[in-house]
Protein backbone atom coordinates (compact mmCIF):
# COMPACT_ATOMS: atom_id res chain seq x y z
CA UNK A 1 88.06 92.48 89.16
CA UNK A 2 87.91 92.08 85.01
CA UNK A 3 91.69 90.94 84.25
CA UNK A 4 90.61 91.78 80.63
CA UNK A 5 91.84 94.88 79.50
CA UNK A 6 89.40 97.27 77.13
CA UNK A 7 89.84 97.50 73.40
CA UNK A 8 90.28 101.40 74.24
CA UNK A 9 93.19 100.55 77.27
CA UNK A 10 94.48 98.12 74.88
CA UNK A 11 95.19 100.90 72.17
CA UNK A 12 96.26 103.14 75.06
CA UNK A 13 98.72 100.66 76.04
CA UNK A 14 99.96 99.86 72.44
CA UNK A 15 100.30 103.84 71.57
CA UNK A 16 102.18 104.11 74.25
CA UNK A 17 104.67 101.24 73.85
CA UNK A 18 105.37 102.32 70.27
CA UNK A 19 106.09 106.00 70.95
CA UNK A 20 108.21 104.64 74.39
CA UNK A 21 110.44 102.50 72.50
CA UNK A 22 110.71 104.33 69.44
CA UNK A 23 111.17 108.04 70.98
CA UNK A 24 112.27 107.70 74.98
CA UNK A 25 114.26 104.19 75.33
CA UNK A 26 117.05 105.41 72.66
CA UNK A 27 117.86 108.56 75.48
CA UNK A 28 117.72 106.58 78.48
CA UNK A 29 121.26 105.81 78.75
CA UNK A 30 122.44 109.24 77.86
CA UNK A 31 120.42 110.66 80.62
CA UNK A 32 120.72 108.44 83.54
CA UNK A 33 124.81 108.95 82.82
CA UNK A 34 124.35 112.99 82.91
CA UNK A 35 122.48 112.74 86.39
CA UNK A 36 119.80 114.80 87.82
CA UNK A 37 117.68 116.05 84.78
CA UNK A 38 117.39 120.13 84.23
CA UNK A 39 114.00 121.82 84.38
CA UNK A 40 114.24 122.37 80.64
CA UNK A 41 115.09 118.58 79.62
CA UNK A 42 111.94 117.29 82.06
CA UNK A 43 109.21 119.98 80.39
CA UNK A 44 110.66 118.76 77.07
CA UNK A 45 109.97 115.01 78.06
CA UNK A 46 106.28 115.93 79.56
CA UNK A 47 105.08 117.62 76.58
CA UNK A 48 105.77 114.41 74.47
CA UNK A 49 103.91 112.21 76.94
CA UNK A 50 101.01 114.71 77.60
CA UNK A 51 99.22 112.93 73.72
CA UNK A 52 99.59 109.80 75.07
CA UNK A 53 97.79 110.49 78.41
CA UNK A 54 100.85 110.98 80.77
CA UNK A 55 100.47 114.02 82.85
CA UNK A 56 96.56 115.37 82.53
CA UNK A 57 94.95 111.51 81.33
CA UNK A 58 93.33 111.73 84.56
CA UNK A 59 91.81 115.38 84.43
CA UNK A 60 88.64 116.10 83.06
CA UNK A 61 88.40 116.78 79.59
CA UNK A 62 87.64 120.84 80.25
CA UNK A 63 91.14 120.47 81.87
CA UNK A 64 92.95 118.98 78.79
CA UNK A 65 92.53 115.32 80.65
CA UNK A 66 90.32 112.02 79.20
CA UNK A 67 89.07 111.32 83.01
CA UNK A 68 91.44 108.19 82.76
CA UNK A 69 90.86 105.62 85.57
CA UNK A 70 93.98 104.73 88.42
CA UNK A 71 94.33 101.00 86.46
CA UNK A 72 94.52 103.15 82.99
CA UNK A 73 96.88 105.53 84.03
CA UNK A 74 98.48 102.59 86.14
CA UNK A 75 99.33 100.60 82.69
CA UNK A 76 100.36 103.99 81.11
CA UNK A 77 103.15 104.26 84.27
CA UNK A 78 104.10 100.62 84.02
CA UNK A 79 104.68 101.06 80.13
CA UNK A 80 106.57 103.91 81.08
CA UNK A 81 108.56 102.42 83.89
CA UNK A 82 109.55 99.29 81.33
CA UNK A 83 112.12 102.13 79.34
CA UNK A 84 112.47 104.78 81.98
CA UNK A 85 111.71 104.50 85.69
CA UNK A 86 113.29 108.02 86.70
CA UNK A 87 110.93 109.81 84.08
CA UNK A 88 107.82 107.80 85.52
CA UNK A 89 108.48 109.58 88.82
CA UNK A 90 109.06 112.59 87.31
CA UNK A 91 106.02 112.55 85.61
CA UNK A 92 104.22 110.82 88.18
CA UNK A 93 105.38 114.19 91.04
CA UNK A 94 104.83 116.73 88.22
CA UNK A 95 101.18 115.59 87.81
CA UNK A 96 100.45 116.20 91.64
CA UNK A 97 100.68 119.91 90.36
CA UNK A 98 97.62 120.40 88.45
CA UNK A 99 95.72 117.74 89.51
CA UNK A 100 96.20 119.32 92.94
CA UNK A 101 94.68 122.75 91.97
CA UNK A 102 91.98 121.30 89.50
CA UNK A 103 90.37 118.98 92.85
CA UNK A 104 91.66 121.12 96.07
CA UNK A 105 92.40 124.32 95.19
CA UNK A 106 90.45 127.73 95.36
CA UNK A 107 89.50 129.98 92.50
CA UNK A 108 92.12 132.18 92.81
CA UNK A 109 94.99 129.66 93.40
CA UNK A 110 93.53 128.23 90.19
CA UNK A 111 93.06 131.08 88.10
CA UNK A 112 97.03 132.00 89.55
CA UNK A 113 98.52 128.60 88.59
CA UNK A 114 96.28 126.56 86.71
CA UNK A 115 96.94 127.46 83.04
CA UNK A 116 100.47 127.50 83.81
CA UNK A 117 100.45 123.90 85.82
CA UNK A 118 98.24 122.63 82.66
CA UNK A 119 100.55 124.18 80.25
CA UNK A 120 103.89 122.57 81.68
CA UNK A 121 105.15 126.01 82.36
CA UNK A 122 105.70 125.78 86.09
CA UNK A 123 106.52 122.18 87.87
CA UNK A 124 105.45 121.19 91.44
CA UNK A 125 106.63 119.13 94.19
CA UNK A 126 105.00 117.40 97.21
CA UNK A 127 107.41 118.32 100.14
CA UNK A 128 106.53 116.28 103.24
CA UNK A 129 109.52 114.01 104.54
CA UNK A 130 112.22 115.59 107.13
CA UNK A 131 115.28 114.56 108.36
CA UNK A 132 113.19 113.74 111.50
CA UNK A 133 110.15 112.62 109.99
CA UNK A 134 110.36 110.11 106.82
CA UNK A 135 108.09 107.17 107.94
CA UNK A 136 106.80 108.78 110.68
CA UNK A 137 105.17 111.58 108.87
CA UNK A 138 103.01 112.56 112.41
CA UNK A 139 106.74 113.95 113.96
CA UNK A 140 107.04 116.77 110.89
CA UNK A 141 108.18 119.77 112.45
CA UNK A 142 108.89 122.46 110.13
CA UNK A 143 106.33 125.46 111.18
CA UNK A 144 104.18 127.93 109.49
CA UNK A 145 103.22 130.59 111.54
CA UNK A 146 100.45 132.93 110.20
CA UNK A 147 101.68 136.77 110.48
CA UNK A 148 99.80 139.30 109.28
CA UNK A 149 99.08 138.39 105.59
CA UNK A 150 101.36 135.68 105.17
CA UNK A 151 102.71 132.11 106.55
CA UNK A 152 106.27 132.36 107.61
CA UNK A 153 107.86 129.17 107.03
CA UNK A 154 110.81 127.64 108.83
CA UNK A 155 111.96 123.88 108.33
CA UNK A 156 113.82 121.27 106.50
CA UNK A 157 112.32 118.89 103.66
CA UNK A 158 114.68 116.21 102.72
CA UNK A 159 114.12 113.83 99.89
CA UNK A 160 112.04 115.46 97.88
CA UNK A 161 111.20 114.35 94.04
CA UNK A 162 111.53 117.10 91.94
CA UNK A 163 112.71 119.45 94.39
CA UNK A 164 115.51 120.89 92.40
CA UNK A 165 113.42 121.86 89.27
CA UNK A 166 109.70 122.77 90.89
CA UNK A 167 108.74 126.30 90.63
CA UNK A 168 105.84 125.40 93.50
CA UNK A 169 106.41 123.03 96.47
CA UNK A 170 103.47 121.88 98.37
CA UNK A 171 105.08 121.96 101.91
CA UNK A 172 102.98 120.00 104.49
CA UNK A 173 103.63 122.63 107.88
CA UNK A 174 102.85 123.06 111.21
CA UNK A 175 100.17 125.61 111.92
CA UNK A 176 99.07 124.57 115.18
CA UNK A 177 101.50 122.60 117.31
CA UNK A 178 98.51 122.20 120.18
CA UNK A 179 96.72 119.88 117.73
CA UNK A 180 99.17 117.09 116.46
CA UNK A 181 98.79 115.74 113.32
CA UNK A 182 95.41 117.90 113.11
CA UNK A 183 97.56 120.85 113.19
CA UNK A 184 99.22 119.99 109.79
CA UNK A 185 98.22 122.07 106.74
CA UNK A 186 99.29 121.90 103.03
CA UNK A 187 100.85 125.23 102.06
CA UNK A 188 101.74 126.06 98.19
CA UNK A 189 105.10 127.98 98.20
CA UNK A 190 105.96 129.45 95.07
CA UNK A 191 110.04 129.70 94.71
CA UNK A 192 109.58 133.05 92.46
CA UNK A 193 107.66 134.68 95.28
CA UNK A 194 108.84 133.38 98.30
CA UNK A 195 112.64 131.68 97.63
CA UNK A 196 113.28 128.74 99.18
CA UNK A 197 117.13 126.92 99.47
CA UNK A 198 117.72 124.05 96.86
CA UNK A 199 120.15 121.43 97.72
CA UNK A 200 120.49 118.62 95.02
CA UNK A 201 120.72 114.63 96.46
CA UNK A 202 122.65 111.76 94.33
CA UNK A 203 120.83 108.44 94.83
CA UNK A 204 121.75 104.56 94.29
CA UNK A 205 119.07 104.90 90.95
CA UNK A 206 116.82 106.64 89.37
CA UNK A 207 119.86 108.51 88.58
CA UNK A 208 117.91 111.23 86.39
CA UNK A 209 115.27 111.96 88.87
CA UNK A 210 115.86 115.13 90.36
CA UNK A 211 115.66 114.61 94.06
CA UNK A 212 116.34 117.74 96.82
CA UNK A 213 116.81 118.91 99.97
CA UNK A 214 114.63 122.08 100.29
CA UNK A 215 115.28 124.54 103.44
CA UNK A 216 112.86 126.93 104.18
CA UNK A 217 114.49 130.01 106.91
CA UNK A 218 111.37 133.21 107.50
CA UNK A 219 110.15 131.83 104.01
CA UNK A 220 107.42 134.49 104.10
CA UNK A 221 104.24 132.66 102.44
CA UNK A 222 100.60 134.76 100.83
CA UNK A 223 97.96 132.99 103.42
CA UNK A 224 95.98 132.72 100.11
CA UNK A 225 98.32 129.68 99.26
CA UNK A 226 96.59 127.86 102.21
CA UNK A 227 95.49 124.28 100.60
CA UNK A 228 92.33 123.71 101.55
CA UNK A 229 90.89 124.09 105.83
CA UNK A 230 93.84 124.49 108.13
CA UNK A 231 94.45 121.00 109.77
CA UNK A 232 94.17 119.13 107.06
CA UNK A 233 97.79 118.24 105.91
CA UNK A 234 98.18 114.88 107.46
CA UNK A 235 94.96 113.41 106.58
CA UNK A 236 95.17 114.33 102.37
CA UNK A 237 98.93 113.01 102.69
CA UNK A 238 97.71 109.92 104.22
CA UNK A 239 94.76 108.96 101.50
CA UNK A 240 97.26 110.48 99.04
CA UNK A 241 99.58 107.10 99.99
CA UNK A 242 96.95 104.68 98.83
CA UNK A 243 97.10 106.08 95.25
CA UNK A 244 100.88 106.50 95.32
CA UNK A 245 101.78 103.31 96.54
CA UNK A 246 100.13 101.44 94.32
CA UNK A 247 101.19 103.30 91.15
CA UNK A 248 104.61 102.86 92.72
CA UNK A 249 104.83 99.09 92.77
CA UNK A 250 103.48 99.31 88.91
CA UNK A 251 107.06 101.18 88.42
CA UNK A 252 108.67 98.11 89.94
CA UNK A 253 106.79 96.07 88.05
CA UNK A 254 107.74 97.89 84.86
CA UNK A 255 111.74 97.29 86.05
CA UNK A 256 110.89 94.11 86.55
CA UNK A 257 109.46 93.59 83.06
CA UNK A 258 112.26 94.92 81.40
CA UNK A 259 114.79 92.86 83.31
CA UNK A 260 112.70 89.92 82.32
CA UNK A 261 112.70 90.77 78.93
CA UNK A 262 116.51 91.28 78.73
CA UNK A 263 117.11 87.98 80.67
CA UNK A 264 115.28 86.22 77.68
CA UNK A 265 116.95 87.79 75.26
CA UNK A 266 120.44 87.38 76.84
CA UNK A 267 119.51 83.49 77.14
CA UNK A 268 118.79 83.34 73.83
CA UNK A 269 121.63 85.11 72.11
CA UNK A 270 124.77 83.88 74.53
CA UNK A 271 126.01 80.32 74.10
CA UNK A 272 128.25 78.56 76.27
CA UNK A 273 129.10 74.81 75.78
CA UNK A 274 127.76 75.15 72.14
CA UNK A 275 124.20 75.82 72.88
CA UNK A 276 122.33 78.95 73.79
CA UNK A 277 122.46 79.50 77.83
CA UNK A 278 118.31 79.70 77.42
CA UNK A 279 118.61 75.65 77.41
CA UNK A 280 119.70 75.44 80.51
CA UNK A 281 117.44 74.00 83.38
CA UNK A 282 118.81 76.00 86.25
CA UNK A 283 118.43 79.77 83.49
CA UNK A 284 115.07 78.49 82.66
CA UNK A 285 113.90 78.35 86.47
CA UNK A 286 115.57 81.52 87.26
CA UNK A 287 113.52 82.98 84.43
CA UNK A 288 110.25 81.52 85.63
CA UNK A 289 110.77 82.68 88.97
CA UNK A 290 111.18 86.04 87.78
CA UNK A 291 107.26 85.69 85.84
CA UNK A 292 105.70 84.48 88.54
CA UNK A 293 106.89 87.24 90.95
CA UNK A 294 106.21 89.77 88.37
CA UNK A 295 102.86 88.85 87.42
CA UNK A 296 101.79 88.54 91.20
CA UNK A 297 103.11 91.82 92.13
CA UNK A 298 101.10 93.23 88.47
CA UNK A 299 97.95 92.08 90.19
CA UNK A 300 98.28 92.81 93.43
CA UNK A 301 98.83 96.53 92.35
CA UNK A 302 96.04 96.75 89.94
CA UNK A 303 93.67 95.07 92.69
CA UNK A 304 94.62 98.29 95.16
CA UNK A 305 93.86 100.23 91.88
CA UNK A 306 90.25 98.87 90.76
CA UNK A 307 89.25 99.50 94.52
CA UNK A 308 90.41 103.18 94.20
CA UNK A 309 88.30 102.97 91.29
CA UNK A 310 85.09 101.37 93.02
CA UNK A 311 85.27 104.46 95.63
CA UNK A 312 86.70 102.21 98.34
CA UNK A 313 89.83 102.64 100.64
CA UNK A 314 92.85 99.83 99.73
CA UNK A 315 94.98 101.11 102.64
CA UNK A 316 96.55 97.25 103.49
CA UNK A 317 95.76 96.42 99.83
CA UNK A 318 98.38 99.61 98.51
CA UNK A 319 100.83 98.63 101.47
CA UNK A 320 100.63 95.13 100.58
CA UNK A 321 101.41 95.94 96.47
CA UNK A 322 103.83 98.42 97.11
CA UNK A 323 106.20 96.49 99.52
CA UNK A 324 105.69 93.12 97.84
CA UNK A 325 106.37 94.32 93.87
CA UNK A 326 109.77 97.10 95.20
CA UNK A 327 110.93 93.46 96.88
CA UNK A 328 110.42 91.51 94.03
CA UNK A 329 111.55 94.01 92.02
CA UNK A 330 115.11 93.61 93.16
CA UNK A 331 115.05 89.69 93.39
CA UNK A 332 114.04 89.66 89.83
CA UNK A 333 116.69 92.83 88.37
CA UNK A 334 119.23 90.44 90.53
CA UNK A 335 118.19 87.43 89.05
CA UNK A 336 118.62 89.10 85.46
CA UNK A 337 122.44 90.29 86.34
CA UNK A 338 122.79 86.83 87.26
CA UNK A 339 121.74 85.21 84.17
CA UNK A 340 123.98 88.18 82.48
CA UNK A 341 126.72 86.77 84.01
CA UNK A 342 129.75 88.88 84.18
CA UNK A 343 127.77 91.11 81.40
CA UNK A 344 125.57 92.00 83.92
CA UNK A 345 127.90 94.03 86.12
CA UNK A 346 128.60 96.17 83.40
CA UNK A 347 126.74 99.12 82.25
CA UNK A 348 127.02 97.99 78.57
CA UNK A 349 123.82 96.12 79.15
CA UNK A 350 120.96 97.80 81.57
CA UNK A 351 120.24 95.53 84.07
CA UNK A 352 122.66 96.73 86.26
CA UNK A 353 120.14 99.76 86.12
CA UNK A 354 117.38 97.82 86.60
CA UNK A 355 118.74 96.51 89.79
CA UNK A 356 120.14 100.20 91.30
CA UNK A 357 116.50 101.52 90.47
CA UNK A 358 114.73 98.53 92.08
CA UNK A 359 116.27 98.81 95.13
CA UNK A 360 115.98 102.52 94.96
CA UNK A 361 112.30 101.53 95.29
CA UNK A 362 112.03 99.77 98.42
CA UNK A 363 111.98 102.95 100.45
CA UNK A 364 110.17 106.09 99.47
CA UNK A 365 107.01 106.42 100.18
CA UNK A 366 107.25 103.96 103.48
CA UNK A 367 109.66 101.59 103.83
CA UNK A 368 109.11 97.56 102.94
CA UNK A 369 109.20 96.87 106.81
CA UNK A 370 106.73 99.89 107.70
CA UNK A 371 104.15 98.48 104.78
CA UNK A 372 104.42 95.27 106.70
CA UNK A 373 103.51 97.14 109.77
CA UNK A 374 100.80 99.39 108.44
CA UNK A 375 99.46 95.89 106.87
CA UNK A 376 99.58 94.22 110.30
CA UNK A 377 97.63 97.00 111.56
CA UNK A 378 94.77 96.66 109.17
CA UNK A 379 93.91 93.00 109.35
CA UNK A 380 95.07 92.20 112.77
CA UNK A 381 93.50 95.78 114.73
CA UNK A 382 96.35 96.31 116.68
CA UNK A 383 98.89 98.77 116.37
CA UNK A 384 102.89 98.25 116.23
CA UNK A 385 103.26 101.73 116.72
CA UNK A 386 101.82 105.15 117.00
């Protein structure tokens, strides 16, 4: 892998960093205090990314995209993550939307949802984890049974990013409980059409982030929003992981960055015993620990993104990025409070942020421990479980 970036990535990434701290990072706290953020508030905030390359970068051009690479649009989300962590995942779930219809979807799901998708009118959502099924994603059990002319839904989705503001939820179902896992299809449910219950879920961070429970009782479903062949649910949700866990630990990594910035500028600024804390042996290692793990976890996820890139599968590689950079993501946001001293257990200063939407990050999208597992799996060829 080149660990130089392009002259065009490095404008990208400069662009970027100038609008973010300029336009988004003065909003931040405002936000994360109100909670949840409204439908209204999160099309607001897409529409100033999209010129940047947030949302459609990664579309063709005929789509409004610039055919970005994963590593581009993985610097884009770690810029992003650095100010605002909750509005990278919003952003980050929104995208599955178009992108979704563009690469999977049939003419006339595309010609029903497309322009809207493209033009931020309706959001989506990617509804897969249950109460009963979170890292086992084989045990889902909400059903779609085909009658007549349309699916009719019936299950529970718990967890889900953007749940409470997405006018379509792609619900992974049941449609043939003889087949296992190869009886799981991807079914686009539009709320407008077929309503769906809403059920809004407060979290430790990421505070702005719209998260839901979404229940779905004889949701009635047009078989035209099939996704793709029946049967393949599991399988799209599985390579889907690769991509997503490895832009996930670049949001970590973003946290992280910020924390480390803040540390450095606390240790500069505060003096204790008439010199600045920074002069300190003990702040100084604390602060070099925090690089190191922060620049390890940086590569490790851009390594599972250039082999995305090359074609190739990274399914230890994204396991391995995304549990290492969410762990080191808290050590180092903990480190910074530390540094912060009392200061850093008070919301005055954001690193008690940092460290709430660090550890926020260990767990979606398979748990630290089940990354392990899935990792043990790949190098070792034996299974720890089913």
């Amino acid at each position: 892998m080149d660990f130089e970036w392009t002259e065009e990535q490095k404008m990208i990434k400069a662009n970027a960093r100038d609008f973010l701290e300029r336009e988004i990072a003065p909003v931040v706290d405002e936000y994360e205090r109100k909670g949840p953020m409204s439908k209204e508030d999160a099309v607001g905030f897409i529409k100033q990314l999209i010129p940047f390359g947030y949302y459609l970068g990664a579309l063709p051009e005929e789509y409004g995209g610039s055919s970005l690479d994963h590593k581009t649009e993985g610097l884009l989300f770690e810029e992003l993550s650095r100010v605002w962590v909750s509005l990278t995942g919003l952003v980050f779930i929104a995208r599955g939307l178009p992108h979704t219809l563009v690469h999977l979807g049939t003419d006339d799901q595309r010609e029903r949802f497309l322009s809207r998708a493209l033009a931020v009118e309706i959001l989506g959502c990617g509804a897969i984890t249950e109460p009963n099924a979170g890292s086992d994603a084989a045990s889902i059990e909400t059903t779609a049974v085909l009658d007549g002319d349309h699916y009719v839904i019936n299950g529970t989705k718990t967890w889900i990013s953007n749940g409470s503001i997405a006018d379509v939820a792609t619900v992974v179902a049941v449609t043939d409980k003889e087949k296992g896992r190869a009886g799981m299809s991807q079914i686009m449910v539009e709320k407008e059409v077929s309503p769906f219950g809403v059920r809004e879920l407060h979290k430790l961070g990421q505070r702005a982030f719209p998260t839901a429970e979404l229940s779905f009782m004889d949701c009635r479903v047009p078989k035209e929003n099939l996704l793709g062949e029946p049967g393949l649910g599991y399988q799209r949700t599985m390579v889907r992981f690769e991509a997503a866990r490895s832009l996930l630990a670049l949001m970590a990594v973003g946290v992280s960055q910020a924390a480390i910035d803040a540390a450095i500028k606390y240790a500069q600024e505060r003096k204790q015993f008439g010199r600045p804390i920074g002069s300190f042996q003990m702040i100084q290692e604390m602060i070099a620990d925090m690089i190191a793990a922060t620049q390890a976890s940086r590569l490790l996820a851009y390594w599972a993104l250039d082999l995305i890139d090359k074609g190739e599968r990274c399914r230890w590689q994204s396991s391995l990025a995304k549990s290492f950079a969410t762990e080191r993501a808290v050590e180092v946001t903990s480190k910074a409070i530390q540094i912060h001293g009392a200061m850093g257990l008070s919301d005055e200063y954001p690193v008690e942020r940092y460290f709430r939407d660090a550890r926020t990050m260990t767990i979606p999208d398979g748990a630290t421990q089940i990354q392990k597992l899935i990792i043990g799996r790949e190098v070792v060829g034996i299974r720890a479980f089913v």
